[in-house]
Protein backbone atom coordinates (compact mmCIF):
# COMPACT_ATOMS: atom_id res chain seq x y z
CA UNK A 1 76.37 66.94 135.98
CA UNK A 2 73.00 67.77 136.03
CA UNK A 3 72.43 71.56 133.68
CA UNK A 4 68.52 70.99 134.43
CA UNK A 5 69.22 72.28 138.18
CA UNK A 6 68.45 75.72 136.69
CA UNK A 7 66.33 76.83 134.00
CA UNK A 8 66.87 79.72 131.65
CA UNK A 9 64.31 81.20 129.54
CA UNK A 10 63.77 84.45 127.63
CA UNK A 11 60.46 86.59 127.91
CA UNK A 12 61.20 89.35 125.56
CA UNK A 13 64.43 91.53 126.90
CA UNK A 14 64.06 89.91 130.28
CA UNK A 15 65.97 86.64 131.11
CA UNK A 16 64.56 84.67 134.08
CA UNK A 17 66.94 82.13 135.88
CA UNK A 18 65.16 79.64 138.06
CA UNK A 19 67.19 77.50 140.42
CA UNK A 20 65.63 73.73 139.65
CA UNK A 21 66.47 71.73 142.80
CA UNK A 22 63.50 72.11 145.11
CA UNK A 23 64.10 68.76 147.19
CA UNK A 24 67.54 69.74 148.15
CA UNK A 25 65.98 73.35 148.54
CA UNK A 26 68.00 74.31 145.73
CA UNK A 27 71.06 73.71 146.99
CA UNK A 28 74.20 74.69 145.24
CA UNK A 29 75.01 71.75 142.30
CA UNK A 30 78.17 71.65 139.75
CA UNK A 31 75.08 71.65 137.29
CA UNK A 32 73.52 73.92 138.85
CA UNK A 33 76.65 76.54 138.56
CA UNK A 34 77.95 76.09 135.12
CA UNK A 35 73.95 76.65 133.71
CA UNK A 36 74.24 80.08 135.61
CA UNK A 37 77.58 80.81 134.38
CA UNK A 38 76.62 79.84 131.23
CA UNK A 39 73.48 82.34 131.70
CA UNK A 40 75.41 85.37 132.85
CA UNK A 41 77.91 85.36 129.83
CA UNK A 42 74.67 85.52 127.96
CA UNK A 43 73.47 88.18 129.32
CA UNK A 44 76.13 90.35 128.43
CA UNK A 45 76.85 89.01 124.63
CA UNK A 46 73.63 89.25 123.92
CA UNK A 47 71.80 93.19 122.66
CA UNK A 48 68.62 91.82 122.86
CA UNK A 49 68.33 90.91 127.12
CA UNK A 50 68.69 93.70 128.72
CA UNK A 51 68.60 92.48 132.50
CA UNK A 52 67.63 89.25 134.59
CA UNK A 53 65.64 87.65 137.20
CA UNK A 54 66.98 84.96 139.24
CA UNK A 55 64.74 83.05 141.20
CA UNK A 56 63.92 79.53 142.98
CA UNK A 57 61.26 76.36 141.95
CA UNK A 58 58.99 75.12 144.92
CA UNK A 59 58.98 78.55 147.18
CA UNK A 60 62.46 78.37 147.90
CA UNK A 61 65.11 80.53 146.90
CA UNK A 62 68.58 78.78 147.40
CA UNK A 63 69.93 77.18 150.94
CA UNK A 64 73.63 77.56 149.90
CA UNK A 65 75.94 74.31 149.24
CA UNK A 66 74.81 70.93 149.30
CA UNK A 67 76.50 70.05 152.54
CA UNK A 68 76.14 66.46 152.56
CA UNK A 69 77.73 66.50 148.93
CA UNK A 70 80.73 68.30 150.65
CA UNK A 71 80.79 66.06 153.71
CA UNK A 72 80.72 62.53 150.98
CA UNK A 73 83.38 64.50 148.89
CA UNK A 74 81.60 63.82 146.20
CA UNK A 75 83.60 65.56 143.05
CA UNK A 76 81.66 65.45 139.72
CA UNK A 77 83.95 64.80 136.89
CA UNK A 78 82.17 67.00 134.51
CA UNK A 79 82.86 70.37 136.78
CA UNK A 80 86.37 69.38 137.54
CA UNK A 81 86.80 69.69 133.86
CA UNK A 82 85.25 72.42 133.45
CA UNK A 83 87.21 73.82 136.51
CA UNK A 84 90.20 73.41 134.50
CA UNK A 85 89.17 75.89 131.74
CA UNK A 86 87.64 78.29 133.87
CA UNK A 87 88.82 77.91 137.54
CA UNK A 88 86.77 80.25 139.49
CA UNK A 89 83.11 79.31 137.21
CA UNK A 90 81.76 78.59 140.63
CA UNK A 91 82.61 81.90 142.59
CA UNK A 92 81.19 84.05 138.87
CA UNK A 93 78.42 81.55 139.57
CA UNK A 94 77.42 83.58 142.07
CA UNK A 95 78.20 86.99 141.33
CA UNK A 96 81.24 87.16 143.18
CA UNK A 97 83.04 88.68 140.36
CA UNK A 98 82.99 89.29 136.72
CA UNK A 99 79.34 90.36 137.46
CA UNK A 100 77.28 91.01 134.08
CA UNK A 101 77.02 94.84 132.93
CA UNK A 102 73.09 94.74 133.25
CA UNK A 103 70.83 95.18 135.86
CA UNK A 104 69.74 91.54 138.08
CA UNK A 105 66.68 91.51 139.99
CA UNK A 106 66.26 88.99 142.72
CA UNK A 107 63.03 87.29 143.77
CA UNK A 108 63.19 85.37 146.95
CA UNK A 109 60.50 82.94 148.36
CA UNK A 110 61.41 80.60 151.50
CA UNK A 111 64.80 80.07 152.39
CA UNK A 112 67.67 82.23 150.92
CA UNK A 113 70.52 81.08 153.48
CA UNK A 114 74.36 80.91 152.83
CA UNK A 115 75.34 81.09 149.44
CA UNK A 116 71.59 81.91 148.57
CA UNK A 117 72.31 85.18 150.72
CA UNK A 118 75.80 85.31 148.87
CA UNK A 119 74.74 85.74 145.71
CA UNK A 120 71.96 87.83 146.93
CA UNK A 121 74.62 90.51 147.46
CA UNK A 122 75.41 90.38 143.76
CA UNK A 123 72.45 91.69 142.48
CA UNK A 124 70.89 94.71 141.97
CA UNK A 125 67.02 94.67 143.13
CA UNK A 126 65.99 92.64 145.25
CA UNK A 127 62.25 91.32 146.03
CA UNK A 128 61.16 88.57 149.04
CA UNK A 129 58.10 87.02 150.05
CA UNK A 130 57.01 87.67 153.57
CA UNK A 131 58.14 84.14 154.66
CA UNK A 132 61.42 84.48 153.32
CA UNK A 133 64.67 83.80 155.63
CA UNK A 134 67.91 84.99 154.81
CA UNK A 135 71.70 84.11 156.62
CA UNK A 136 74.85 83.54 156.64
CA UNK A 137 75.45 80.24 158.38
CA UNK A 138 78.82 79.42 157.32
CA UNK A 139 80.46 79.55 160.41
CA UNK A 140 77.52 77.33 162.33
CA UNK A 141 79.40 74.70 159.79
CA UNK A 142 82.81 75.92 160.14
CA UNK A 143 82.96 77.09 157.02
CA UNK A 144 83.83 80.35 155.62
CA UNK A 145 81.46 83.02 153.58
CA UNK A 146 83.86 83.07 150.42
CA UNK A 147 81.10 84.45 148.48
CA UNK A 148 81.85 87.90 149.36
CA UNK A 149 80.08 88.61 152.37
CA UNK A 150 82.67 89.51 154.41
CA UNK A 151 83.51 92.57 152.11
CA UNK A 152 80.13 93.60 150.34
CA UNK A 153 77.57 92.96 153.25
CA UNK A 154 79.22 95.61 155.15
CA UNK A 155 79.15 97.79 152.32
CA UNK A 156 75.38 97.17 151.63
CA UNK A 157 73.90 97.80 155.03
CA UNK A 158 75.46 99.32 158.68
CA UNK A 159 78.47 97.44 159.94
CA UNK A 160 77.18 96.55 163.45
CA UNK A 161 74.74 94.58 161.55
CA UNK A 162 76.68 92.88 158.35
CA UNK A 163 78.98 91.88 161.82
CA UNK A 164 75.89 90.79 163.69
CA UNK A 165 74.89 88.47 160.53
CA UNK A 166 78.15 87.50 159.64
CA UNK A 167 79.29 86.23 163.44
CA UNK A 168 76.06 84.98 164.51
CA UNK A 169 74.99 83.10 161.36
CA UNK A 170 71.19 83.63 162.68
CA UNK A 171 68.34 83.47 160.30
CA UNK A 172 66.56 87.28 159.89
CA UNK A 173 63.92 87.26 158.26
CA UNK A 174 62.08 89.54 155.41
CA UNK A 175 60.39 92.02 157.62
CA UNK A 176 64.07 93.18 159.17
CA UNK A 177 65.78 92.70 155.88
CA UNK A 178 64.04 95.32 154.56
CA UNK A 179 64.60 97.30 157.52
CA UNK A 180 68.35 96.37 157.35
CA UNK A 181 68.09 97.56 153.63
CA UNK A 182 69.46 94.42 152.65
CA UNK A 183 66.46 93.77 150.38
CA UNK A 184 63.84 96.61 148.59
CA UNK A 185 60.59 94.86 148.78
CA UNK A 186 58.66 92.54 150.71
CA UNK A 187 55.54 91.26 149.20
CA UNK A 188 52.97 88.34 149.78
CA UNK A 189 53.87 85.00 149.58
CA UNK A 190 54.39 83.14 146.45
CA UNK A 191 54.34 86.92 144.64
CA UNK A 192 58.30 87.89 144.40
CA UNK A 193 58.67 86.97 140.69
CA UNK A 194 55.46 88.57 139.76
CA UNK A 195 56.99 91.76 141.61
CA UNK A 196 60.53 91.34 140.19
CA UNK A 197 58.74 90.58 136.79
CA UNK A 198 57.44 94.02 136.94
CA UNK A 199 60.16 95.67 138.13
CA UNK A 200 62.04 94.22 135.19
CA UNK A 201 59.60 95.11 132.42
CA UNK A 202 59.87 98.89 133.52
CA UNK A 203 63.74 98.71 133.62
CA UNK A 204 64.00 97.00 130.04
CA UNK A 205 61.62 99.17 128.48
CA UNK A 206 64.71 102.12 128.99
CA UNK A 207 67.30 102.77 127.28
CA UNK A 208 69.88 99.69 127.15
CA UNK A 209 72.87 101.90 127.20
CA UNK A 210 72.23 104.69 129.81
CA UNK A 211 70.85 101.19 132.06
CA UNK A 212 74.24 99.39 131.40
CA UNK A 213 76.23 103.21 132.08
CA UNK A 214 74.03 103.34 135.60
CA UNK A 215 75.12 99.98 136.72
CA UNK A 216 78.52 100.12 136.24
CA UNK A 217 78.73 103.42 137.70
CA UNK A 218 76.80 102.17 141.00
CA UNK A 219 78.76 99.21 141.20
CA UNK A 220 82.17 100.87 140.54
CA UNK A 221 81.99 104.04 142.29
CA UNK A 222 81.99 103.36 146.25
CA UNK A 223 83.39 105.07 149.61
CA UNK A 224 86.46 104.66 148.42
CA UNK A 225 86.71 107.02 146.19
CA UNK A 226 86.59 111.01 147.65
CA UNK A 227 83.86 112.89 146.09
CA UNK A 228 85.57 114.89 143.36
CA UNK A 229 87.60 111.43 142.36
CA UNK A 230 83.69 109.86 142.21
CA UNK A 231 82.30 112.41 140.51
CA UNK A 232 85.15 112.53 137.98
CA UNK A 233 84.47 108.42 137.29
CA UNK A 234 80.53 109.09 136.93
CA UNK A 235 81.74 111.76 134.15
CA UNK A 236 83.86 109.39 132.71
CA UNK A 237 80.68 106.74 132.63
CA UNK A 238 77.91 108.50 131.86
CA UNK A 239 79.37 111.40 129.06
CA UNK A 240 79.30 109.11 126.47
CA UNK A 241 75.44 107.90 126.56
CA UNK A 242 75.06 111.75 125.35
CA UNK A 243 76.15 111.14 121.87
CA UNK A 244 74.36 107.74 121.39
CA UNK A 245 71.18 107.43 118.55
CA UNK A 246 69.42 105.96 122.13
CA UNK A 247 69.55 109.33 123.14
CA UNK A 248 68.47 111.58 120.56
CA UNK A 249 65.56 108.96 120.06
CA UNK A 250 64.46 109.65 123.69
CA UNK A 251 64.60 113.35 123.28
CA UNK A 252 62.72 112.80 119.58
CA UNK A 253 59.66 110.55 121.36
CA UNK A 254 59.24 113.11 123.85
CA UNK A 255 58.87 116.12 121.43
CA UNK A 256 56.70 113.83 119.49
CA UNK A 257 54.79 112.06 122.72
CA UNK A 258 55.44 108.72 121.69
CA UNK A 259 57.34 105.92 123.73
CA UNK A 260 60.19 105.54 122.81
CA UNK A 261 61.64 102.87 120.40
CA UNK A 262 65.41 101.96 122.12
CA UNK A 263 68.10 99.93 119.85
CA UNK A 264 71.17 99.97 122.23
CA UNK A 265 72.50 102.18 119.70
């Protein structure tokens, strides 16, 4: 099992996850998997990152499962084991669940097909270059989007078209992404991560707290819930970041005109 299929560093409060498998066009590995897993319970044990980029090595993003590894039924000892402890490491792999509490921003170059559109879905921000491709091409394979598509893509941009993607498994690419919403920026090529970079550096420079409060409450309050019940929850979230030192620290550097100096407190 190969952990060097993704990278993780730290660059001050900012994690950066790099998918490290650029001549399979970083296609899904049991290496590959448990490093991310391994990065996301990071994440959230540790006060000091306060949100992540995920990205790709050699202009790619991620082209889903390694489908000649499935086809071989090739089963790596290594992740069986570790399949045994945690069972579904692969699906929190890739955001399908037990998503961290802080903010993840994407940054796509090339390809980001299948599961690289899958756990696309579970972030928060999301940044392509203007070559990128997304798509679900699961059933081209006869496969099945377990990732979540089926459920959130519908959720995150109009039906007709999470249907369209979904059934058709076509390629769309960056330019009607954005128009889809399914993505925030499109920039030149070979400039996501210095976009998402950004992008990151003005969201951990705020307040870890009221950042963590905001995310759960935008992933946790949906259509399901009427208005007064969502309003209700976003009480429930956000009332306590009023009584944290985080917030009397923001209202002190104001008075004062300083930047403020946020603990997580």
């Amino acid at each position: 099992m190969n952990t060097d299929h993704a990278i993780v560093e730290e660059k001050g409060h900012i994690m950066v996850i790099t998918l490290n498998r650029p001549e399979k066009r970083n296609a899904l590995s049991p290496g590959m998997l448990v490093t991310i897993y391994e990065a996301w319970r990071k994440l959230d044990e540790d006060p000091n990152l306060r949100c992540a980029v995920l990205t790709g090595a050699g202009g790619t993003f991620c082209s889903g499962a390694d489908l000649s590894a499935m086809k071989d039924g090739n089963e790596d000892s290594d992740m069986m084991e570790r399949l045994k402890e945690i069972p579904d490491l692969h699906w929190q792999s890739l955001l399908r669940h037990n998503r961290p509490t802080k903010p993840i921003i994407a940054a796509v170059e090339g390809f980001a097909l299948a599961g690289g559109t899958e756990i696309l879905q579970g972030t928060d921000i999301r940044v392509a270059g203007k070559s990128a491709v997304f798509g679900l091409s699961e059933p081209l394979r006869g496969l099945f989007p377990l990732g979540g598509s089926t459920v959130r893509l519908r959720r995150q941009i109009p039906y007709t078209l999470a249907a369209e993607a979904l059934l058709t498994g076509r390629r769309i690419s960056s330019d009607e992404a954005l128009r889809f919403g399914l993505i925030g920026h499109v920039v030149e090529d070979g400039s996501a991560l210095e976009k998402a970079m950004e992008i990151a550096e003005t969201v951990s420079e705020n307040a870890p707290l009221s950042i963590q409060a905001i995310v759960k409450s935008l992933r946790e309050i949906d259509e399901s819930y009427t208005e007064a019940e969502a309003l209700e929850k976003e009480l429930e979230i956000g009332q306590p970041i009023f009584s944290t030192e985080d917030m009397m620290e923001g209202l002190t550097a104001f008075a004062e005109k300083r930047k403020p100096n946020f603990k997580g407190k």
